[in-house]
N, C-alpha and C. Protein backbone atom coordinates (compact mmCIF):
# COMPACT_ATOMS: atom_id res chain seq x y z
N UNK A 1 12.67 22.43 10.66
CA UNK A 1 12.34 21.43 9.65
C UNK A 1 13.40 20.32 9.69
N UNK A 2 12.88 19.20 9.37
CA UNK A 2 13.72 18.03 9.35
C UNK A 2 14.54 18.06 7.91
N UNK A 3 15.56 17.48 7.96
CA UNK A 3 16.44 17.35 6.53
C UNK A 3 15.96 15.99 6.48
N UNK A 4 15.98 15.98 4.65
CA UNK A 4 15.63 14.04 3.87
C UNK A 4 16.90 13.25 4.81
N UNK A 5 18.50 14.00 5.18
CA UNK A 5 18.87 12.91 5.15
C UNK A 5 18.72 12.61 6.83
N UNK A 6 18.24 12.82 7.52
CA UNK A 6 18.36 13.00 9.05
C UNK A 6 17.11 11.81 8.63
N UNK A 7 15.96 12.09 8.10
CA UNK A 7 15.05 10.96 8.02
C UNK A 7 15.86 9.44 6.88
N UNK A 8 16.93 10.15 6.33
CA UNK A 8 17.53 8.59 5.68
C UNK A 8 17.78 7.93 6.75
N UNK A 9 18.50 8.08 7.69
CA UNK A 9 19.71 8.19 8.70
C UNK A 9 19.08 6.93 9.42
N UNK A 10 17.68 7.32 9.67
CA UNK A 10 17.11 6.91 10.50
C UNK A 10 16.14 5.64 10.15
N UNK A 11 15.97 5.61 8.95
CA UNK A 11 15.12 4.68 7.92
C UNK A 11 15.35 4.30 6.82
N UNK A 12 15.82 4.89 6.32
CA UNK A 12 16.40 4.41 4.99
C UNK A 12 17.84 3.51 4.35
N UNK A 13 18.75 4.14 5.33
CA UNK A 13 19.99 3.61 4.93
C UNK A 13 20.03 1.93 6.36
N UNK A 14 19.07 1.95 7.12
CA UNK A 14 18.69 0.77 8.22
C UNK A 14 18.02 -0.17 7.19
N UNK A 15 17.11 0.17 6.23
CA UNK A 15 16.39 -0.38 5.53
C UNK A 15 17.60 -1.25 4.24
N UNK A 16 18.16 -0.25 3.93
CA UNK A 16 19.30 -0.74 2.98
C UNK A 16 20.08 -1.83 3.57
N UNK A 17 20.81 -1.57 4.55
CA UNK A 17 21.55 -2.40 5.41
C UNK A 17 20.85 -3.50 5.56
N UNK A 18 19.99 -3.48 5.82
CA UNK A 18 18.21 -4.65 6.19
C UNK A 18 18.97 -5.73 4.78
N UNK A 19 18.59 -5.28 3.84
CA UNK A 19 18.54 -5.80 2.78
C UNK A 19 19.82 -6.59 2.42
N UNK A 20 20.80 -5.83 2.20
CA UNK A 20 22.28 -6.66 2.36
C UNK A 20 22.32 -7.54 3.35
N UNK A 21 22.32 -7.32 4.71
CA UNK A 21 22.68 -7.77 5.22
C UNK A 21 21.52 -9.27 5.34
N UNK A 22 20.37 -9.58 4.78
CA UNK A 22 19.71 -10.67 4.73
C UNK A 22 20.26 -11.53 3.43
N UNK A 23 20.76 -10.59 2.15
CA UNK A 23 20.66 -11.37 1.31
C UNK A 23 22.23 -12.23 1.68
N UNK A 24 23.36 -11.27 2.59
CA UNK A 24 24.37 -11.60 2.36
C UNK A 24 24.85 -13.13 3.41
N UNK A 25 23.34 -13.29 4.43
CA UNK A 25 23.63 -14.61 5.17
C UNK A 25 22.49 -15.41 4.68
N UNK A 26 21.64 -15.64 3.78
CA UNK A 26 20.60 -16.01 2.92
C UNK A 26 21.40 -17.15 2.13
N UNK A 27 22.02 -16.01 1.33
CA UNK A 27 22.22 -16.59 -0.15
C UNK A 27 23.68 -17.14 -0.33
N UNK A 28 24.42 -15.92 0.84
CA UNK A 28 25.81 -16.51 0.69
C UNK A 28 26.36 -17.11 1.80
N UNK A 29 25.40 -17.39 2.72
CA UNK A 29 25.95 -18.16 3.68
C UNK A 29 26.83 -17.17 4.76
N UNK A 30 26.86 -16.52 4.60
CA UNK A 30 28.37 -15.53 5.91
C UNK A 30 27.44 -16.00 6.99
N UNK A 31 27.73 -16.24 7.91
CA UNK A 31 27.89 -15.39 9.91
C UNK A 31 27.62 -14.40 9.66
N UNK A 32 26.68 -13.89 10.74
CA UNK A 32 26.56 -12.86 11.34
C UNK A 32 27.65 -11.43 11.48
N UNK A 33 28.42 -12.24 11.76
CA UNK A 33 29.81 -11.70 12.64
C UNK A 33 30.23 -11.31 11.31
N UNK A 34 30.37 -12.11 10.53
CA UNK A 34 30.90 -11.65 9.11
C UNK A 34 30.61 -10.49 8.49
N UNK A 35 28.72 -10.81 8.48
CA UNK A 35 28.36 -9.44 7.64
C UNK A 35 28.11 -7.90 8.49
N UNK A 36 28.54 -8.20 9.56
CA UNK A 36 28.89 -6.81 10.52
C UNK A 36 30.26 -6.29 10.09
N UNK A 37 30.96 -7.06 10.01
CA UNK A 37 32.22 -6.40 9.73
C UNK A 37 32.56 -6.17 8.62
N UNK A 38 31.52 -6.35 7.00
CA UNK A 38 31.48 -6.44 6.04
C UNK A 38 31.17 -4.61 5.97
N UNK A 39 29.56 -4.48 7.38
CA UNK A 39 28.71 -3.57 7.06
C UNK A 39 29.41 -3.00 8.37
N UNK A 40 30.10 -3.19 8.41
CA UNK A 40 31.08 -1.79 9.96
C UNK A 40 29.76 -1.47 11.17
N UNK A 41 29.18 -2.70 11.02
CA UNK A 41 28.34 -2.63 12.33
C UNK A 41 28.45 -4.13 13.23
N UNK A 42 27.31 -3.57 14.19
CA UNK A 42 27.50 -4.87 15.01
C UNK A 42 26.89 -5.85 14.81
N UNK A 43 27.72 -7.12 15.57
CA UNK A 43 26.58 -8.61 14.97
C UNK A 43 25.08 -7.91 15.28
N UNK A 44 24.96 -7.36 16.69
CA UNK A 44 23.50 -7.51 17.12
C UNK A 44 22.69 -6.78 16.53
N UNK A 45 23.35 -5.58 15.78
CA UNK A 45 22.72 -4.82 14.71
C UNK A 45 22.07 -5.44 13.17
N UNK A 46 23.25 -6.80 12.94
CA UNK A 46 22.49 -7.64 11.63
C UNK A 46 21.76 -8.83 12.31
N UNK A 47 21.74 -9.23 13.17
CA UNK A 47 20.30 -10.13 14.24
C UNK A 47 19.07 -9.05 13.57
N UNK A 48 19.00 -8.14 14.10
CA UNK A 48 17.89 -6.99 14.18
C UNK A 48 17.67 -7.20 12.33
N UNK A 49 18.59 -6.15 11.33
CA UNK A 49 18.24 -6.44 10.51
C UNK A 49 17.42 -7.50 9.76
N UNK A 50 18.20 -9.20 9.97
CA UNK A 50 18.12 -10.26 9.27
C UNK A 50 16.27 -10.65 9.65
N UNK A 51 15.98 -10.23 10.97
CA UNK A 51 14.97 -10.40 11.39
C UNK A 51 13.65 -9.29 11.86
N UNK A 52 13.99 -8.49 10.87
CA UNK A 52 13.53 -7.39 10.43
C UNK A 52 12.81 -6.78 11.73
N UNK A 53 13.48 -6.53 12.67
CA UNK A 53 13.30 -6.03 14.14
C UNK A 53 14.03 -4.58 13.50
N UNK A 54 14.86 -3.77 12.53
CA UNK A 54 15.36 -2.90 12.58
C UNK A 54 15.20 -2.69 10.54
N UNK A 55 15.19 -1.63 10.15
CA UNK A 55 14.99 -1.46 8.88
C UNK A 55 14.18 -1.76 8.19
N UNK A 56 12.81 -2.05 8.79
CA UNK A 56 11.84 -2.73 8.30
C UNK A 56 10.77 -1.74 7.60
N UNK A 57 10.89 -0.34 7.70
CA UNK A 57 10.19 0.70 7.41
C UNK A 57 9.89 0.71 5.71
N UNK A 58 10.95 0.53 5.20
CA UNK A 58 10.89 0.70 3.72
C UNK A 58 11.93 -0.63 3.00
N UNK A 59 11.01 -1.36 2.40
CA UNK A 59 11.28 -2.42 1.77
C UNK A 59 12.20 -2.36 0.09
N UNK A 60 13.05 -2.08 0.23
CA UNK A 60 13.98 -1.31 -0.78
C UNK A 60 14.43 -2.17 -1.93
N UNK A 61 13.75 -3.79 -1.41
CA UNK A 61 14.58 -4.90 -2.81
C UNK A 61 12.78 -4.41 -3.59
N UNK A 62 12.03 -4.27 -3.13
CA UNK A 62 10.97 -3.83 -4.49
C UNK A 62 10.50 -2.45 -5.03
N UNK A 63 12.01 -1.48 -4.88
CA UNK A 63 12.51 -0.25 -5.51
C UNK A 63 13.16 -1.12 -7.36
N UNK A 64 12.05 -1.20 -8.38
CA UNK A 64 13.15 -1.59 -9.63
C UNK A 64 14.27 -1.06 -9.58
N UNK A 65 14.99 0.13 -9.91
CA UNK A 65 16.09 0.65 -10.12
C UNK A 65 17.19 0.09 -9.30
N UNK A 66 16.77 -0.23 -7.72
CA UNK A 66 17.58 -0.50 -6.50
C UNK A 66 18.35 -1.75 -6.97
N UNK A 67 17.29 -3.14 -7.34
CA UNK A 67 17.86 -4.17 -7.39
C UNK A 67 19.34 -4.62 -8.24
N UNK A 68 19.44 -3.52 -9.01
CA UNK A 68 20.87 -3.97 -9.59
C UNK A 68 22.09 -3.81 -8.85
N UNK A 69 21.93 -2.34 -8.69
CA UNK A 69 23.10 -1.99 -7.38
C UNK A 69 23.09 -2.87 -5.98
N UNK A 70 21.98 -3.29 -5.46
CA UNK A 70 21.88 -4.52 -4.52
C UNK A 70 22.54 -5.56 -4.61
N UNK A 71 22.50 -5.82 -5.85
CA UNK A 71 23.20 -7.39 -6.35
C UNK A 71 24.56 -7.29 -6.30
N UNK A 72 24.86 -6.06 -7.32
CA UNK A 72 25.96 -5.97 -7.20
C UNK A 72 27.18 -5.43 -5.50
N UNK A 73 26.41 -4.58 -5.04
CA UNK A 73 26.60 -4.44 -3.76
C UNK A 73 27.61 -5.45 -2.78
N UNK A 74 26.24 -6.64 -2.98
CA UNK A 74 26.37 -8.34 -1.69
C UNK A 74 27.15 -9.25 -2.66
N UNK A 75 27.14 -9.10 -4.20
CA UNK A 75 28.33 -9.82 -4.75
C UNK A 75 29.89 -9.29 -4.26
N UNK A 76 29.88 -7.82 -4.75
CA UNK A 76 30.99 -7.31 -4.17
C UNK A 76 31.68 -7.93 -2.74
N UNK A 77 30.51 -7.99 -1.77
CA UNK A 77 31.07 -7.93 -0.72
C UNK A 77 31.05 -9.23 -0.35
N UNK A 78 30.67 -10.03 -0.57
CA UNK A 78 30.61 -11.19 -0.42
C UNK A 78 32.15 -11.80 -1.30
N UNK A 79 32.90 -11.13 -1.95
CA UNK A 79 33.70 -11.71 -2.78
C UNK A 79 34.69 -10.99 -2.27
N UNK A 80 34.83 -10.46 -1.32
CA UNK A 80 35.43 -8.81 -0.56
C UNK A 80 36.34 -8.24 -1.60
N UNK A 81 35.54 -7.90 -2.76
CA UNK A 81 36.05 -7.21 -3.73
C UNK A 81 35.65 -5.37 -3.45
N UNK A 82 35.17 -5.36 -2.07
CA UNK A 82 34.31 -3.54 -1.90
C UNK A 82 35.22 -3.54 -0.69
N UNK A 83 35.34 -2.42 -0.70
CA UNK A 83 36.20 -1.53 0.26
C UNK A 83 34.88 -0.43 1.12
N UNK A 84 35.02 -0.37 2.47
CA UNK A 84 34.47 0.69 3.67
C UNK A 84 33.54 1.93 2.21
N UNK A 85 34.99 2.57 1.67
CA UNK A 85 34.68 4.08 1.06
C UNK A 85 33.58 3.33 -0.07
N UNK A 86 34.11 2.48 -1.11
CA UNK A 86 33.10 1.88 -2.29
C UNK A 86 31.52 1.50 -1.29
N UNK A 87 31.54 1.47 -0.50
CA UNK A 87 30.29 1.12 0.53
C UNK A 87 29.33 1.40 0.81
N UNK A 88 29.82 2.64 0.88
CA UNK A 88 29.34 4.42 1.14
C UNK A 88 29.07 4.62 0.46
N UNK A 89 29.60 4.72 -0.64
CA UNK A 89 29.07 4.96 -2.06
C UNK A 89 27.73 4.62 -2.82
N UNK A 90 27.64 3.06 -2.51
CA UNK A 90 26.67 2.16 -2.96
C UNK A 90 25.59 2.96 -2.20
N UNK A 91 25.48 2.85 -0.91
CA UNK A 91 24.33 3.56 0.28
C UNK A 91 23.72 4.35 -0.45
N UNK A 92 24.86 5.76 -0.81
CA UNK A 92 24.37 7.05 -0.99
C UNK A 92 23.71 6.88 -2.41
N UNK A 93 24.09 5.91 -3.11
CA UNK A 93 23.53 5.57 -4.42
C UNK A 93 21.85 5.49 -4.52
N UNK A 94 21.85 4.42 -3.05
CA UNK A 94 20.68 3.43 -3.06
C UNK A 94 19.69 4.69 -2.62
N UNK A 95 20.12 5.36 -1.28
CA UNK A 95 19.46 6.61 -0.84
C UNK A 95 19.23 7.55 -2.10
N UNK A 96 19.52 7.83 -2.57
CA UNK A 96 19.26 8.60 -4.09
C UNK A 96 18.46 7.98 -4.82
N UNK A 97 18.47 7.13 -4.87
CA UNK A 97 16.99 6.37 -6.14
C UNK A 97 15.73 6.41 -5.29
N UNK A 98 16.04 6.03 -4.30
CA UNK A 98 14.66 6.38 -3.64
C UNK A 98 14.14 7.40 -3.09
N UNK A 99 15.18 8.50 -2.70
CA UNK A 99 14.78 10.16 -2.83
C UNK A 99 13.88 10.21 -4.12
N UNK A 100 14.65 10.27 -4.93
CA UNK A 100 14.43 10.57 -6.32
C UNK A 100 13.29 10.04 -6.81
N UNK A 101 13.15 8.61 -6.45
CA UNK A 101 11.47 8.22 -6.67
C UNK A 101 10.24 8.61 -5.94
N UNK A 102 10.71 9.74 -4.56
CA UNK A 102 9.56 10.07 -4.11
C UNK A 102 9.39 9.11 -2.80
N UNK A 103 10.17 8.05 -2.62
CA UNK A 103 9.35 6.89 -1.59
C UNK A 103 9.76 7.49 -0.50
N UNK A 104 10.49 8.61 0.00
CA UNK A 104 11.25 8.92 1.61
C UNK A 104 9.91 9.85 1.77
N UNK A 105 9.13 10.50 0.90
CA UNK A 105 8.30 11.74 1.21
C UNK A 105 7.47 11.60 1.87
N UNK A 106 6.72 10.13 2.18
CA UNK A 106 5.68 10.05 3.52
C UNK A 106 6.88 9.91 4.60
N UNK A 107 8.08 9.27 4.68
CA UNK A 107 8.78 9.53 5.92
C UNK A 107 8.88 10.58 6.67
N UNK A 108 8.99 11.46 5.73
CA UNK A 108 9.90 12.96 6.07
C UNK A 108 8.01 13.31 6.88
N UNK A 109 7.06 13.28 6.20
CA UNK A 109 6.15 14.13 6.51
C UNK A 109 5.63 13.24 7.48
N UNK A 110 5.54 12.16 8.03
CA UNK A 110 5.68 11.10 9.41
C UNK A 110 6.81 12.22 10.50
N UNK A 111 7.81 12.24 9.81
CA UNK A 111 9.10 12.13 11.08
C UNK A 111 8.66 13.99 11.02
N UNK A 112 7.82 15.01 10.14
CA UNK A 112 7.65 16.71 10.37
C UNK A 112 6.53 16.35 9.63
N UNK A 113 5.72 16.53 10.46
CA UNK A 113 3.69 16.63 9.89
C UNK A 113 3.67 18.10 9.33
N UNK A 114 4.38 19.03 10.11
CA UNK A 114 4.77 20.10 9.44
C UNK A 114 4.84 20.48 7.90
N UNK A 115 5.68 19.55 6.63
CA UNK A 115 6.41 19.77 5.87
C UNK A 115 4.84 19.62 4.76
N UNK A 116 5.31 20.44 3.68
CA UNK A 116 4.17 20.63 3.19
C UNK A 116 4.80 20.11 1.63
N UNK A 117 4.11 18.53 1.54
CA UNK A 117 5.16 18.06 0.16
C UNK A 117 4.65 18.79 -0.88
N UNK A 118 3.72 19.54 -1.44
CA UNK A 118 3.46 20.06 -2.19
C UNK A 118 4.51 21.45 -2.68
N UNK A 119 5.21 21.71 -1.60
CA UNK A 119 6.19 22.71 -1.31
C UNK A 119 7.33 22.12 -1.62
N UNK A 120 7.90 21.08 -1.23
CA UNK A 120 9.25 20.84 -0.88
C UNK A 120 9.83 20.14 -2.32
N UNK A 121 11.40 20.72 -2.39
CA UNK A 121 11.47 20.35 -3.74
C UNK A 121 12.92 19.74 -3.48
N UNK A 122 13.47 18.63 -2.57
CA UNK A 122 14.42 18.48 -1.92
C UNK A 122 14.39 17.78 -2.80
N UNK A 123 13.82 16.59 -2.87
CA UNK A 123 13.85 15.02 -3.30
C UNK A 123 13.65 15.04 -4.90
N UNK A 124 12.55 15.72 -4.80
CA UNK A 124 11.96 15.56 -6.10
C UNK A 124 10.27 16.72 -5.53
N UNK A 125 10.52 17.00 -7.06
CA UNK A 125 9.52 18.38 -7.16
C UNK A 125 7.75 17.71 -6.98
N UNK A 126 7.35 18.15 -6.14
CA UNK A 126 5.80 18.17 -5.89
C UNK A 126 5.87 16.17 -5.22
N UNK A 127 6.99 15.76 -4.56
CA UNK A 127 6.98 14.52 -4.01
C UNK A 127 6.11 13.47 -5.07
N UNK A 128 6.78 13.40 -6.12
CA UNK A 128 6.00 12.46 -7.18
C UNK A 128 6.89 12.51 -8.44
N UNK A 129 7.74 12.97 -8.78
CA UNK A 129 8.35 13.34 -10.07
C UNK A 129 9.97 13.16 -9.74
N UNK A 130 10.83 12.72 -10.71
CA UNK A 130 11.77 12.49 -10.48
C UNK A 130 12.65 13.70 -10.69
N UNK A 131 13.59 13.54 -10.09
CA UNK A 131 14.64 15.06 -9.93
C UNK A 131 15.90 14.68 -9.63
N UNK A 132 16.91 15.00 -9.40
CA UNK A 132 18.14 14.83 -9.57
C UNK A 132 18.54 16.13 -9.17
N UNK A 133 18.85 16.30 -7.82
CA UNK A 133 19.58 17.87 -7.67
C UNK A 133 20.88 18.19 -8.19
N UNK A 134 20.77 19.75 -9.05
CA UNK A 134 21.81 20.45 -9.56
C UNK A 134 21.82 21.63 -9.08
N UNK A 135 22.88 22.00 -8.49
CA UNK A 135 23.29 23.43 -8.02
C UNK A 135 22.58 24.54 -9.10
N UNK A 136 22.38 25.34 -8.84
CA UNK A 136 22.29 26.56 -9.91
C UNK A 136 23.59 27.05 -10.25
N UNK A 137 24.45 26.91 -9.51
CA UNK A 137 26.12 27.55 -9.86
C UNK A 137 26.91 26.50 -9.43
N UNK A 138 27.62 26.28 -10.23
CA UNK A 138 28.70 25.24 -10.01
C UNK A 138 30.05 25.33 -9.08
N UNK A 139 30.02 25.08 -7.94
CA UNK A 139 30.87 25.24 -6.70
C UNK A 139 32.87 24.97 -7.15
N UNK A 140 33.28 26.00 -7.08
CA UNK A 140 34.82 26.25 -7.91
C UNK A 140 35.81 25.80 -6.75
């Protein structure tokens, strides 16, 4: 079986990046060159993005919840008030709202025809309902 995040990996957090990295030579003007080294990738990787040759799978600025952390995100970084680790953070944020809303669950069952969403309670229970994973025992 495939893991949600092996299908983030591959679509989701490209999709995120997609998004920054358009709004952040859009709106704020950077280079290319800039917002690679903003996003610890390569120029030719935000070409792809900006021109939606790469991350184009899931359109993540019309996730409601997403758009705040977005903003704040390309302000941050655009003001290089975010650090590499705060970065990561934001990602795993953005990847979580949209677990959580259910939108990765045709991915996963695209990338394993196998997976039976009616079963799987990774993301969110019955792929439609919001969830928030909690351990059953709290790790000491």
């Amino acid at each position: 079986m495939i893991l949600p995040c092996e299908v983030a990996v591959k679509s989701v957090i490209p999709a995120i990046r997609s998004a920054i990295a358009r709004e952040l030579t859009q709106s704020y003007g950077l280079k290319q060159t800039e917002v690679a080294e903003l996003l610890g990738v390569t120029q030719t990787a935000v070409s792809k993005y900006t021109s939606h040759c790469r991350g184009a799978v899931l359109e993540v600025n019309e996730v409601e919840d997403v758009q705040p952390v977005l903003k704040e995100t390309v302000f941050s970084l655009a003001n290089g008030d975010m650090n590499k680790y705060e970065l990561a953070e934001k990602l795993c944020q953005v990847c979580g709202i949209i677990r959580q809303r259910g939108l990765m669950c045709k991915l996963c069952t695209i990338s394993d025809p196998n997976i039976d969403r009616s079963q799987c309670i990774v993301c969110c229970p019955n792929g439609n309902t919001t969830r928030i994973y909690k351990p059953k025992k709290e790790m000491r």
